[in-house]
PDB file of N, CA and C in Angstrom:
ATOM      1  N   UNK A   1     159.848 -92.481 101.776  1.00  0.00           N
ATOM      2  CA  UNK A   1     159.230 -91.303 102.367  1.00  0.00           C
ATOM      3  C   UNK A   1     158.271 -91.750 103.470  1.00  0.00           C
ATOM      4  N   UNK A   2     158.524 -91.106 104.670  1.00  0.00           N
ATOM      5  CA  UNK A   2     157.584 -91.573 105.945  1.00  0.00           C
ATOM      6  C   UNK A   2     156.078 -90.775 105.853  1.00  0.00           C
ATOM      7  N   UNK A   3     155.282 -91.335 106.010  1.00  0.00           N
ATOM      8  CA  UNK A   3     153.723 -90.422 105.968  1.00  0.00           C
ATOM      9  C   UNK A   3     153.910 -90.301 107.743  1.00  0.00           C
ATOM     10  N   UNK A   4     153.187 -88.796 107.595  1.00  0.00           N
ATOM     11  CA  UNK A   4     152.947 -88.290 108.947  1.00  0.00           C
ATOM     12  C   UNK A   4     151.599 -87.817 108.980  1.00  0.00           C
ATOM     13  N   UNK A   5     151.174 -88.166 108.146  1.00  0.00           N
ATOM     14  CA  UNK A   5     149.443 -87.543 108.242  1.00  0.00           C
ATOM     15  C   UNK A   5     148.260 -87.967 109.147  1.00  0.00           C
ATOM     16  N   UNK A   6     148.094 -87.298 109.695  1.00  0.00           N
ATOM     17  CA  UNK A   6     147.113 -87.779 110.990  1.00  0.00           C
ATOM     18  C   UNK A   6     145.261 -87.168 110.563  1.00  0.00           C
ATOM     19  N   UNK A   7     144.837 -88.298 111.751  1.00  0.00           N
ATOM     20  CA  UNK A   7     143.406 -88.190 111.408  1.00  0.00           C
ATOM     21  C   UNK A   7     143.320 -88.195 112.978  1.00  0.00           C
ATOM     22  N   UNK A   8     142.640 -86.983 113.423  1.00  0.00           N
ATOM     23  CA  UNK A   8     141.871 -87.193 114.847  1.00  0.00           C
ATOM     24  C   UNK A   8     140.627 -87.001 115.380  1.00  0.00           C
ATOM     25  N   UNK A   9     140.009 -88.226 115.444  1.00  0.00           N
ATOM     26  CA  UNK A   9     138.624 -88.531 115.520  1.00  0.00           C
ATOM     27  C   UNK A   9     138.302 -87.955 117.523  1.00  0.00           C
ATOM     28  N   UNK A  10     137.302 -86.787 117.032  1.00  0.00           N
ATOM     29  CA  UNK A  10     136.288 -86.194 118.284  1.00  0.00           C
ATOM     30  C   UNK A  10     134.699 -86.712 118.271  1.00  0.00           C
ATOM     31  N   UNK A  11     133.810 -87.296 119.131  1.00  0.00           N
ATOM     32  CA  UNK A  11     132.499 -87.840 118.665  1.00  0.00           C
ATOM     33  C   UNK A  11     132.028 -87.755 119.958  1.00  0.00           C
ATOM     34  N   UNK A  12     132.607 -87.020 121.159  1.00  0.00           N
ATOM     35  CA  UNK A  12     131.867 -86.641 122.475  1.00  0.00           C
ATOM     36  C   UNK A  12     131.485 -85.164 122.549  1.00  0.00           C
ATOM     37  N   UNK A  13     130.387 -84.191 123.416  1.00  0.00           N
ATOM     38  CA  UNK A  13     130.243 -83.212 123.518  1.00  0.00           C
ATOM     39  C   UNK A  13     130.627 -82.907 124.946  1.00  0.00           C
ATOM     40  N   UNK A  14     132.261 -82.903 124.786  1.00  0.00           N
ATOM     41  CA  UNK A  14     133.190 -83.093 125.927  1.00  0.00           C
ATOM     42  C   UNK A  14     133.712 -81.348 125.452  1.00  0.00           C
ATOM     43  N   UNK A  15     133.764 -79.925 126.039  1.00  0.00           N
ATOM     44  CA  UNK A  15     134.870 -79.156 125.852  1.00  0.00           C
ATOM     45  C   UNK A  15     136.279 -79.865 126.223  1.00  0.00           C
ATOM     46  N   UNK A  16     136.266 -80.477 127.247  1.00  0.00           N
ATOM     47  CA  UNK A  16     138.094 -80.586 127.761  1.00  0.00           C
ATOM     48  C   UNK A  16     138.570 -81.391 126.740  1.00  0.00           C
ATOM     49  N   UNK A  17     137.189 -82.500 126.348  1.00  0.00           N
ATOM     50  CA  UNK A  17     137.951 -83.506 125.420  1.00  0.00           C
ATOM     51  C   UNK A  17     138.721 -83.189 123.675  1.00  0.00           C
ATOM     52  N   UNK A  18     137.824 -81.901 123.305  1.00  0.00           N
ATOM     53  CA  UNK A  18     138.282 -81.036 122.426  1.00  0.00           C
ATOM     54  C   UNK A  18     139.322 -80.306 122.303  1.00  0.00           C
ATOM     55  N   UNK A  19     139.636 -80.078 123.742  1.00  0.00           N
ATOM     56  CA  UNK A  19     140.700 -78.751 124.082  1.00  0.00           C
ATOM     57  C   UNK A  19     142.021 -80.070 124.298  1.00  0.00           C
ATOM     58  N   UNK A  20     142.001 -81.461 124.780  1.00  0.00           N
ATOM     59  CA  UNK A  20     143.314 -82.429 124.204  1.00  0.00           C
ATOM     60  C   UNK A  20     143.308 -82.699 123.089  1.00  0.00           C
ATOM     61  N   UNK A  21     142.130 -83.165 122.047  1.00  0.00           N
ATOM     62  CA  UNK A  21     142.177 -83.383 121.095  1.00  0.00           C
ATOM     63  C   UNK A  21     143.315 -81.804 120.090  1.00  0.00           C
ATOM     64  N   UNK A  22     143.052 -80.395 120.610  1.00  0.00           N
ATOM     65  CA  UNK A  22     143.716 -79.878 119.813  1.00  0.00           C
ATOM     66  C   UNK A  22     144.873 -79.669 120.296  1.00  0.00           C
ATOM     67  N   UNK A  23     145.071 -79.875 121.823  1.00  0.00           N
ATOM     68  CA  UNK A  23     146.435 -80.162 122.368  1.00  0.00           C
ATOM     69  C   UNK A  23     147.685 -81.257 121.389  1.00  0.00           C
ATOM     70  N   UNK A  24     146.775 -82.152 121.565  1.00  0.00           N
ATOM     71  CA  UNK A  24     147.648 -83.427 120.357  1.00  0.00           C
ATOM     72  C   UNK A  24     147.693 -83.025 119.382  1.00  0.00           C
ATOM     73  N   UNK A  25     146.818 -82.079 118.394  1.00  0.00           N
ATOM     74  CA  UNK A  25     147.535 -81.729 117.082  1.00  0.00           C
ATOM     75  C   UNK A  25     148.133 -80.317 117.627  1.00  0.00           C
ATOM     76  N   UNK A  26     148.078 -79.589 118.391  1.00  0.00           N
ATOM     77  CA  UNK A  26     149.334 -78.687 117.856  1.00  0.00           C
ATOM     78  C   UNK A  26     150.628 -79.423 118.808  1.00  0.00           C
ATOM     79  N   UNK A  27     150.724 -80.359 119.623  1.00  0.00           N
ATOM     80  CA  UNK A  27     152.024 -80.645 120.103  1.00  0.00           C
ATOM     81  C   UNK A  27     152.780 -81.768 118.694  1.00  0.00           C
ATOM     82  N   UNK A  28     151.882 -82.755 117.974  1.00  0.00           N
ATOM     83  CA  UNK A  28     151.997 -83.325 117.126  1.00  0.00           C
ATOM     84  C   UNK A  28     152.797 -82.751 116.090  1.00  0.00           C
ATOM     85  N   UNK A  29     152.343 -81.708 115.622  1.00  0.00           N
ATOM     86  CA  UNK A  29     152.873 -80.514 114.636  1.00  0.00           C
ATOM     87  C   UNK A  29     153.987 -79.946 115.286  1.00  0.00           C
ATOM     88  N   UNK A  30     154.335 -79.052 116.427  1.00  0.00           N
ATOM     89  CA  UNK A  30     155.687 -79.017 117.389  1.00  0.00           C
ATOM     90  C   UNK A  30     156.815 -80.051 116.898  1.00  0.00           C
ATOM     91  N   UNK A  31     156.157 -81.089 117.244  1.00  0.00           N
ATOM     92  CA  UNK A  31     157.244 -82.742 117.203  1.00  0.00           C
ATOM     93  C   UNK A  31     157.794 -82.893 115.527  1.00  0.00           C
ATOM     94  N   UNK A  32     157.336 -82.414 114.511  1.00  0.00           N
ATOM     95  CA  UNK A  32     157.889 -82.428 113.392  1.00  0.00           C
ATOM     96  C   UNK A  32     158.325 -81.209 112.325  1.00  0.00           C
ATOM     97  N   UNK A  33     159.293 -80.935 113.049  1.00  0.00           N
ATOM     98  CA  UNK A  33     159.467 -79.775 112.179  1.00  0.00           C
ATOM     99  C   UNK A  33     160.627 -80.340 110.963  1.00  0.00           C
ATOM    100  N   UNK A  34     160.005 -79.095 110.167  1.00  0.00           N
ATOM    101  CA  UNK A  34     160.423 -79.370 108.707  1.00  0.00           C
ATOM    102  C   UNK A  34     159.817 -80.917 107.195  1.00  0.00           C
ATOM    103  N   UNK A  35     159.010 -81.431 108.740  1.00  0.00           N
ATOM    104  CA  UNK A  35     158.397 -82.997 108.000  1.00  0.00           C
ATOM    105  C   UNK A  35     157.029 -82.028 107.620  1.00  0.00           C
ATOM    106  N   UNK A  36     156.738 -82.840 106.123  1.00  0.00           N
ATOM    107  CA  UNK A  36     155.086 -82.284 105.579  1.00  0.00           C
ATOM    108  C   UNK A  36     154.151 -83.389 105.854  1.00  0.00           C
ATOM    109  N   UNK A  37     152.854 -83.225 105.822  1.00  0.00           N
ATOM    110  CA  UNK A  37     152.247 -83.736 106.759  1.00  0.00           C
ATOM    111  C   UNK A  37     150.949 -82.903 107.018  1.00  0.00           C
ATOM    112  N   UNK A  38     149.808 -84.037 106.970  1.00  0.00           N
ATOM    113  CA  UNK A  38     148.372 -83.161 106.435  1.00  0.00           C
ATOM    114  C   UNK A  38     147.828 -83.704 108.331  1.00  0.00           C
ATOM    115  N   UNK A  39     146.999 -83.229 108.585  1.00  0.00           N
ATOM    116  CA  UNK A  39     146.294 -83.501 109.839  1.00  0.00           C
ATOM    117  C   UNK A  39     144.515 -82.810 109.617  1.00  0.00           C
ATOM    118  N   UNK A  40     144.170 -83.747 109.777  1.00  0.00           N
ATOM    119  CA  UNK A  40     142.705 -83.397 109.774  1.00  0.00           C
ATOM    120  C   UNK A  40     141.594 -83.901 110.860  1.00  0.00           C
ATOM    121  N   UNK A  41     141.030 -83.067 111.179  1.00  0.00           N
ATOM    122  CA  UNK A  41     140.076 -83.447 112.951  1.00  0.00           C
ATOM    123  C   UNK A  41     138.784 -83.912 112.513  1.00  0.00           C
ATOM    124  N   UNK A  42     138.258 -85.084 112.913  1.00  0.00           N
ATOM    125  CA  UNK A  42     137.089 -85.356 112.014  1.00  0.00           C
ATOM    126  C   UNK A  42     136.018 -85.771 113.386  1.00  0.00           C
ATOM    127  N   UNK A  43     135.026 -85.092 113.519  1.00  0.00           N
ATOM    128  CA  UNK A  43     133.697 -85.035 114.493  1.00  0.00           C
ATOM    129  C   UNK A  43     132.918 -85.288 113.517  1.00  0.00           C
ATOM    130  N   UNK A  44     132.310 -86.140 114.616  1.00  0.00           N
ATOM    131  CA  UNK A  44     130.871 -87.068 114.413  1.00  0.00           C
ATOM    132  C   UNK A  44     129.990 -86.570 116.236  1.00  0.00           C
ATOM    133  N   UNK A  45     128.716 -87.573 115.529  1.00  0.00           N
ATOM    134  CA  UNK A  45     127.606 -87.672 116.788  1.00  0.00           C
ATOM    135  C   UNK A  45     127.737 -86.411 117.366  1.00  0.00           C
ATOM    136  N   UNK A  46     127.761 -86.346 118.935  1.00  0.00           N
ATOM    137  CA  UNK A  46     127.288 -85.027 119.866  1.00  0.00           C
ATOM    138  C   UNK A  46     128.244 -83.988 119.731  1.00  0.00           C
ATOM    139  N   UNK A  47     130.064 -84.256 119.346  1.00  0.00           N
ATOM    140  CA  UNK A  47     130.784 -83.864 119.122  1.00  0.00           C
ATOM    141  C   UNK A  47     130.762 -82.721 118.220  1.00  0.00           C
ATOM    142  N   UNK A  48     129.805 -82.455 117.419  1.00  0.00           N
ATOM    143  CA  UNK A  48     129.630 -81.362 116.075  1.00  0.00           C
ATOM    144  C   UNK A  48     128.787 -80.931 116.971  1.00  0.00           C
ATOM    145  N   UNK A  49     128.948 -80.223 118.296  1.00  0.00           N
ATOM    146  CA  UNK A  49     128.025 -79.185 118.998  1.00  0.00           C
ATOM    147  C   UNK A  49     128.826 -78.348 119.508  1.00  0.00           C
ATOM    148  N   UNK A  50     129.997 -78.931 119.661  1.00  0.00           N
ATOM    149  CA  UNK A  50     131.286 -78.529 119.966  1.00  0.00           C
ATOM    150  C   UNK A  50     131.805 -77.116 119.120  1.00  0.00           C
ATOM    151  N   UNK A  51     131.752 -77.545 117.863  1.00  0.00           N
ATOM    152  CA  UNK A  51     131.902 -76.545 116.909  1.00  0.00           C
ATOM    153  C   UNK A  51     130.788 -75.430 116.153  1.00  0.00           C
ATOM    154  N   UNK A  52     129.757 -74.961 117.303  1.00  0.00           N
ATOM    155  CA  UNK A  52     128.820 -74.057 117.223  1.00  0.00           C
ATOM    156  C   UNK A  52     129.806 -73.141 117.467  1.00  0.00           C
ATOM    157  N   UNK A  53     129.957 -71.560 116.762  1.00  0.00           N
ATOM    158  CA  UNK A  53     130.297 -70.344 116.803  1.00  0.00           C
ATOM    159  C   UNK A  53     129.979 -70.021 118.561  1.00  0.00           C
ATOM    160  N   UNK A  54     130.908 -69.902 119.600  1.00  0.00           N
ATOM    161  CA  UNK A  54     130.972 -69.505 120.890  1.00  0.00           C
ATOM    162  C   UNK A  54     130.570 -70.360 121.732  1.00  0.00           C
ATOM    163  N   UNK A  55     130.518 -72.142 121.451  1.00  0.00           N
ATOM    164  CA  UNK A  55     129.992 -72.755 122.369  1.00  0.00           C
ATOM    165  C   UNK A  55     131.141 -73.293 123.060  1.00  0.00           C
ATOM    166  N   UNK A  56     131.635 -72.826 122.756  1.00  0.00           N
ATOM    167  CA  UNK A  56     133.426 -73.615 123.610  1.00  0.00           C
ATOM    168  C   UNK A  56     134.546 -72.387 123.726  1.00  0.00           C
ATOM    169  N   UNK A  57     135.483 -72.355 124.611  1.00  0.00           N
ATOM    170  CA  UNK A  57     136.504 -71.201 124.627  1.00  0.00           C
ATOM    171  C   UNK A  57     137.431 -72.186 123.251  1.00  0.00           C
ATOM    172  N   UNK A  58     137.000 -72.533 122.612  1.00  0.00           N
ATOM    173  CA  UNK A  58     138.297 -73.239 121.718  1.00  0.00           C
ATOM    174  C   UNK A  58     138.313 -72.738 120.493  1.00  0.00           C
ATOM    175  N   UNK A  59     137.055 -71.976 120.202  1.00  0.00           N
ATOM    176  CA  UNK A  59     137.049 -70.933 118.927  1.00  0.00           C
ATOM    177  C   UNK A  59     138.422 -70.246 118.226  1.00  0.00           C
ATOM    178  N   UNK A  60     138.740 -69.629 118.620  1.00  0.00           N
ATOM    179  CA  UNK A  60     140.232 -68.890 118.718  1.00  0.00           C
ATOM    180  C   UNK A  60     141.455 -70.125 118.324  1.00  0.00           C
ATOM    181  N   UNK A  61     141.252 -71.206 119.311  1.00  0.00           N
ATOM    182  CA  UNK A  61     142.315 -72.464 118.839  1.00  0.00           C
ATOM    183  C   UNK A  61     141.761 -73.171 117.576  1.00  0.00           C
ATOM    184  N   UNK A  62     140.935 -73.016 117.317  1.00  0.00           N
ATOM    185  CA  UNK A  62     140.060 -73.822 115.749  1.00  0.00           C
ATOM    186  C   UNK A  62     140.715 -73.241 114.873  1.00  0.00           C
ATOM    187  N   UNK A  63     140.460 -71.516 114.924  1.00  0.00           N
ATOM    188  CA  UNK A  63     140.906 -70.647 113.422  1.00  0.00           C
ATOM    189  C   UNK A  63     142.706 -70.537 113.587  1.00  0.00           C
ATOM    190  N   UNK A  64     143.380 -70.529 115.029  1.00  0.00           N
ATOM    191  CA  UNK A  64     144.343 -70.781 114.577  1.00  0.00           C
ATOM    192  C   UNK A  64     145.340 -72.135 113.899  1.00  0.00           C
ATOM    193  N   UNK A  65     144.942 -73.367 114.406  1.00  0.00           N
ATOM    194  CA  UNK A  65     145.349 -74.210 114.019  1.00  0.00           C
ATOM    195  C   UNK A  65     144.872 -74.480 112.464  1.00  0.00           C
ATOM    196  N   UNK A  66     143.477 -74.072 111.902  1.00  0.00           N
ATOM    197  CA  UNK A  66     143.195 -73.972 110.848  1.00  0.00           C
ATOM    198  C   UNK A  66     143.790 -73.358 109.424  1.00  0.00           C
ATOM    199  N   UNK A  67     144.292 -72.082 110.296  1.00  0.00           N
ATOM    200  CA  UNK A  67     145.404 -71.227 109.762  1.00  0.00           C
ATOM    201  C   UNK A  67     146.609 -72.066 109.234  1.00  0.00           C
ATOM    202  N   UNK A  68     147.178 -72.940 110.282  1.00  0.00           N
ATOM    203  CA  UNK A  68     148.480 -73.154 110.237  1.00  0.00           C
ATOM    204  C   UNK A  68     148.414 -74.928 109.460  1.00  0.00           C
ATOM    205  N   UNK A  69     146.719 -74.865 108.695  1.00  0.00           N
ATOM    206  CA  UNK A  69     146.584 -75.713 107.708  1.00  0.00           C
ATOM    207  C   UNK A  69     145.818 -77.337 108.222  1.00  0.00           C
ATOM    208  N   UNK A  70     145.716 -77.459 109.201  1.00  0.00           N
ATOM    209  CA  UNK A  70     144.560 -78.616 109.917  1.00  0.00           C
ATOM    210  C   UNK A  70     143.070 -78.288 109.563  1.00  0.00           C
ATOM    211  N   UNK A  71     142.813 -79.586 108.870  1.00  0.00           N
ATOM    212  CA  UNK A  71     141.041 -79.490 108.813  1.00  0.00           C
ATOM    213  C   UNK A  71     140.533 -79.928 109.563  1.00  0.00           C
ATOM    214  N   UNK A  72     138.926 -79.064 109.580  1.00  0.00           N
ATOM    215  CA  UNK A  72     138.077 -79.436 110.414  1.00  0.00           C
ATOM    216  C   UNK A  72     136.721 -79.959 109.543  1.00  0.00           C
ATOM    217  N   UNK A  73     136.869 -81.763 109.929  1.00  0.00           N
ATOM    218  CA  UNK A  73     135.745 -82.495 109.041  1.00  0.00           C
ATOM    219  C   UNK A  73     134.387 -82.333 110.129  1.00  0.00           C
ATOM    220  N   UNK A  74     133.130 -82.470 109.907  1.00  0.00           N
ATOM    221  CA  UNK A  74     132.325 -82.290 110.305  1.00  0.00           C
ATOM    222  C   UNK A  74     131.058 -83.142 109.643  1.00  0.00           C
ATOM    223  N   UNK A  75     130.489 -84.463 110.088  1.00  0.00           N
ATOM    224  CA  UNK A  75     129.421 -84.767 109.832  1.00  0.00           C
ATOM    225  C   UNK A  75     128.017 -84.415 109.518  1.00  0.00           C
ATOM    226  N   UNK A  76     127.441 -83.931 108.575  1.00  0.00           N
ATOM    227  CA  UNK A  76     126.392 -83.833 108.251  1.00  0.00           C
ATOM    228  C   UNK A  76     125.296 -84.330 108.462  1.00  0.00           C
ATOM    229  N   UNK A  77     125.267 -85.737 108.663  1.00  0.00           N
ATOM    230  CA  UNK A  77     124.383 -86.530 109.192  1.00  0.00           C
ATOM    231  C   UNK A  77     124.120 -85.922 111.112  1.00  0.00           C
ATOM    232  N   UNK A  78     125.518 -85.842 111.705  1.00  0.00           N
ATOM    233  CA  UNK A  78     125.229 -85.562 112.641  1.00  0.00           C
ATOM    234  C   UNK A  78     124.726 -83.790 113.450  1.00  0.00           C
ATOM    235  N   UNK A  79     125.496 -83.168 112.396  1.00  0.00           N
ATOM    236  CA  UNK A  79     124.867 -81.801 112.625  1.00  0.00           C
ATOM    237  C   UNK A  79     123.267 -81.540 112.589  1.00  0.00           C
ATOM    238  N   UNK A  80     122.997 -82.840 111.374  1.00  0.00           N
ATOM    239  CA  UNK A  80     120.991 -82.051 111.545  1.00  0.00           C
ATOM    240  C   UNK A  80     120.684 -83.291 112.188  1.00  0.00           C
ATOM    241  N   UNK A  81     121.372 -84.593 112.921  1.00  0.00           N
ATOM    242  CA  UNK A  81     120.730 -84.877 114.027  1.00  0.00           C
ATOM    243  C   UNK A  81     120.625 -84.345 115.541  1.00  0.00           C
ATOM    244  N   UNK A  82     121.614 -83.218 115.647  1.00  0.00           N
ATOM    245  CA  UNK A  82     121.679 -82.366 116.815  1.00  0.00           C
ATOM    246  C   UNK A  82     121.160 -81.131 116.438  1.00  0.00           C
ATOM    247  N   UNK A  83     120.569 -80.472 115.465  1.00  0.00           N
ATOM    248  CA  UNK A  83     120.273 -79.361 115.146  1.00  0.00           C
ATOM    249  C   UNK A  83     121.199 -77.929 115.234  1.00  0.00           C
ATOM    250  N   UNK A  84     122.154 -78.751 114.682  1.00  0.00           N
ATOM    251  CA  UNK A  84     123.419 -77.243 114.629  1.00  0.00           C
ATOM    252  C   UNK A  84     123.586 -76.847 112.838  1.00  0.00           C
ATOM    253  N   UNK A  85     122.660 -75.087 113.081  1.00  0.00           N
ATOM    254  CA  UNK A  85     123.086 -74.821 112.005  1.00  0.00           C
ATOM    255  C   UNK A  85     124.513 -74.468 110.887  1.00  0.00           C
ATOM    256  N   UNK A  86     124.538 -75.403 109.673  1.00  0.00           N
ATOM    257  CA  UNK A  86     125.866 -74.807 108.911  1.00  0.00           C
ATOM    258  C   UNK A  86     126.509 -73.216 108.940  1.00  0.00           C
ATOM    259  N   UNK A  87     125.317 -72.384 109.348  1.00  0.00           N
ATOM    260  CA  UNK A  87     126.064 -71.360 109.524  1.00  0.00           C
ATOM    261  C   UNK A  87     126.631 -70.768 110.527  1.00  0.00           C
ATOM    262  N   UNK A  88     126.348 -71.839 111.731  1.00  0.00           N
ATOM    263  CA  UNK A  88     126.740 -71.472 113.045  1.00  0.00           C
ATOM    264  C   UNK A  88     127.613 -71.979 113.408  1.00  0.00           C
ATOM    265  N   UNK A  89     128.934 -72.243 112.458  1.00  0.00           N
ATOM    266  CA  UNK A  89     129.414 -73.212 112.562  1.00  0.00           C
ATOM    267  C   UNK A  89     131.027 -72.407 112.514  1.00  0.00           C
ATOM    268  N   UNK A  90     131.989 -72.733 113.587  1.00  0.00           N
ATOM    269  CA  UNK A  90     132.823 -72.157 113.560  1.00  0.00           C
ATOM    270  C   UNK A  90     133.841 -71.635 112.506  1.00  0.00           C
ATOM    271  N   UNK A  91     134.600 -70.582 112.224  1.00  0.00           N
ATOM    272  CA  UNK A  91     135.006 -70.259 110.771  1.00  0.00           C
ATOM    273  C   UNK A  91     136.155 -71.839 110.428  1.00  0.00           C
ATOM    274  N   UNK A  92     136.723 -72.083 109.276  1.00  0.00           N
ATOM    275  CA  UNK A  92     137.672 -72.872 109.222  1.00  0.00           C
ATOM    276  C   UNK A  92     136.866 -74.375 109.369  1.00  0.00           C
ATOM    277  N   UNK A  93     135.549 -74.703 109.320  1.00  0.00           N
ATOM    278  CA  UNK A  93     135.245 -76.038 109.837  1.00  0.00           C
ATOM    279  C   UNK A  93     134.227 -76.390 107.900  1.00  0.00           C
ATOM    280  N   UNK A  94     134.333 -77.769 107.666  1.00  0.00           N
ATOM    281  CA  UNK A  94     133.719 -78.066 106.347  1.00  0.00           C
ATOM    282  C   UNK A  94     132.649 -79.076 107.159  1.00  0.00           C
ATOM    283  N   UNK A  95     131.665 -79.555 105.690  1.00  0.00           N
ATOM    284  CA  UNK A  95     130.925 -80.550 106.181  1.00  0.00           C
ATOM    285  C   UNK A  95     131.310 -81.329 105.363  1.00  0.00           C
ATOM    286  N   UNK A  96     130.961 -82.612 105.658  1.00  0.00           N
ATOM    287  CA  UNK A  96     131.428 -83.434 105.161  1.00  0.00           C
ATOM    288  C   UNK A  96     129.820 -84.693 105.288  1.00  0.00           C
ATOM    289  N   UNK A  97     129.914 -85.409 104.210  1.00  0.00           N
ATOM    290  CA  UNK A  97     128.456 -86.429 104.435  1.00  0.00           C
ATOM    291  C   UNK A  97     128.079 -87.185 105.258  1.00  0.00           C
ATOM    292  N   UNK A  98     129.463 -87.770 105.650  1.00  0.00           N
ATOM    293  CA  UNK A  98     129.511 -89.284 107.041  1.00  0.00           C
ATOM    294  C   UNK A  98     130.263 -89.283 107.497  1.00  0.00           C
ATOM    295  N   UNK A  99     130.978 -88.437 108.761  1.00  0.00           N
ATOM    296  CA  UNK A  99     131.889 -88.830 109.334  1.00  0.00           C
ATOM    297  C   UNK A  99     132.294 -90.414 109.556  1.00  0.00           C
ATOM    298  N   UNK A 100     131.757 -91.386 109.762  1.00  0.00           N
ATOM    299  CA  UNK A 100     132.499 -92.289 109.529  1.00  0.00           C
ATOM    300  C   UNK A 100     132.827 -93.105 108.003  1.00  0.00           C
ATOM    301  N   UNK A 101     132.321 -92.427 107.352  1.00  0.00           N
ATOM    302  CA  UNK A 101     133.020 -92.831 105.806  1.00  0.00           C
ATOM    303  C   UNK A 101     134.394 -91.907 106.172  1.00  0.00           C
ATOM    304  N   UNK A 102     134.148 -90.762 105.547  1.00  0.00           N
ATOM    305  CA  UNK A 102     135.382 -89.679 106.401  1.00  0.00           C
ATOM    306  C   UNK A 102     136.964 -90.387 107.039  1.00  0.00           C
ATOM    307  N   UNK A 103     136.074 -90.952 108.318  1.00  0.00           N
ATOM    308  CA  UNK A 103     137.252 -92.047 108.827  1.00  0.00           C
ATOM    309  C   UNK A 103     137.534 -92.825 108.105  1.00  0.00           C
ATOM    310  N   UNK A 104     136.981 -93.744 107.295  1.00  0.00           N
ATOM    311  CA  UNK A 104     137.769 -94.958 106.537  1.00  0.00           C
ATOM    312  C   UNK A 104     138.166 -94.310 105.532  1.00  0.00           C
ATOM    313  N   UNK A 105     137.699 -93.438 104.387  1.00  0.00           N
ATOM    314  CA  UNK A 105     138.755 -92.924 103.886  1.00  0.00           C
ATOM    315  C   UNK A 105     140.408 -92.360 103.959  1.00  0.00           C
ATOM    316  N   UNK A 106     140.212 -91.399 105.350  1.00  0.00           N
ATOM    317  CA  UNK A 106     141.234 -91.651 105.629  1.00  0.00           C
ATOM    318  C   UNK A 106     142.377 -92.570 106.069  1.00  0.00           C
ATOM    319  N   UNK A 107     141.903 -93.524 106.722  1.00  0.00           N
ATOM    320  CA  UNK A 107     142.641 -94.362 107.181  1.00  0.00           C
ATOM    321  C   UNK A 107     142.997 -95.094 106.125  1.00  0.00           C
ATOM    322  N   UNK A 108     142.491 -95.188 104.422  1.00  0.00           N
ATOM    323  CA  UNK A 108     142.913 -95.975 103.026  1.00  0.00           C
ATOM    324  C   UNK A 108     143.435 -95.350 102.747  1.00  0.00           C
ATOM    325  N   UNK A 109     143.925 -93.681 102.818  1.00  0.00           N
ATOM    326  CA  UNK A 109     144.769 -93.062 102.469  1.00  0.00           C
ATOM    327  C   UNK A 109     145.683 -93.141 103.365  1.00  0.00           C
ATOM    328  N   UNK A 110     146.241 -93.716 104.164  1.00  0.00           N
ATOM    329  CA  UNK A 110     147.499 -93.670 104.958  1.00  0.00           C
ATOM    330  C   UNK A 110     147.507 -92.808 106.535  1.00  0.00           C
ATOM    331  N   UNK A 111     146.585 -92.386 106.596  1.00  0.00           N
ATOM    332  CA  UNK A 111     146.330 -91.244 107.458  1.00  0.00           C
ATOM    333  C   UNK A 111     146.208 -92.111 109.102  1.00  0.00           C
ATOM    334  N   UNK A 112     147.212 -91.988 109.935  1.00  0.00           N
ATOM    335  CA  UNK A 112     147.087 -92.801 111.512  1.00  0.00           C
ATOM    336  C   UNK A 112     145.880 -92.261 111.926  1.00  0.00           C
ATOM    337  N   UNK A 113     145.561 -92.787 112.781  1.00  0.00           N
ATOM    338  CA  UNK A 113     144.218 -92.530 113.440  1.00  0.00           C
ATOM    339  C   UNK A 113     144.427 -92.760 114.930  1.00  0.00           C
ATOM    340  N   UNK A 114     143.746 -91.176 115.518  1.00  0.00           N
ATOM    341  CA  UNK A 114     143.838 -91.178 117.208  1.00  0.00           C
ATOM    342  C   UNK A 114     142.449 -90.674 117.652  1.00  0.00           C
ATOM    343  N   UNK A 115     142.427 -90.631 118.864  1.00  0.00           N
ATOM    344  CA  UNK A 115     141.000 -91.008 119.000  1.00  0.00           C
ATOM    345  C   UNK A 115     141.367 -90.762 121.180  1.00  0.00           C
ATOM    346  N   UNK A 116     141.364 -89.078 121.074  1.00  0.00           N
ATOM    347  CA  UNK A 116     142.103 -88.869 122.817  1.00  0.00           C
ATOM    348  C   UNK A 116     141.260 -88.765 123.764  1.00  0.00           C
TER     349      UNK A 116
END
């Protein structure tokens, strides 16, 4: 059985760089149909400013790709070092303790790692 599970690491407070990052998972997802296959977006540092409720036109692409089952990991450490409240926080997005624990977990679970 082939693993297709992806991990895509965001850690800039880039919009465009967000708006490829979700380019690559929904073209990623396109490229395998009928294969199962977990994908999860994991922000760290300035990057979790990104995912404030209306700070980006990418709102709308968050809850849909969320929908269609992609998580959105989110550092804790780095949210209250930028001061973005948990509740301001786009629908569909979790926190998580360390984004970079986050990353090595995944990557011990099999999960490729991109980084656009």
């Amino acid at each position: 059985m082939t693993n297709y599970d992806l991990c895509v690491h965001v850690d800039q407070n880039d919009p465009g760089l967000l708006g490829l990052a979700l380019n690559n998972i929904a073209n990623y997802m396109a490229a395998l149909p009928g294969e199962t296959f977990r994908v999860r977006l994991v922000a760290n540092g300035p990057a979790v400013q990104l995912f404030k409720s209306g700070a980006t036109p990418h709102d709308a692409r968050i809850a849909e790709l969320a929908a269609k089952g992609v998580t959105f990991a989110l550092c804790a450490n780095a949210l209250k070092a930028f001061s973005v409240d948990k509740q301001a926080l786009v629908s569909g997005c979790e926190v998580v303790s360390a984004g970079v624990v986050e990353l090595v977990q995944l990557q011990r679970a099999g999960f490729a790692y991109i980084k656009p």
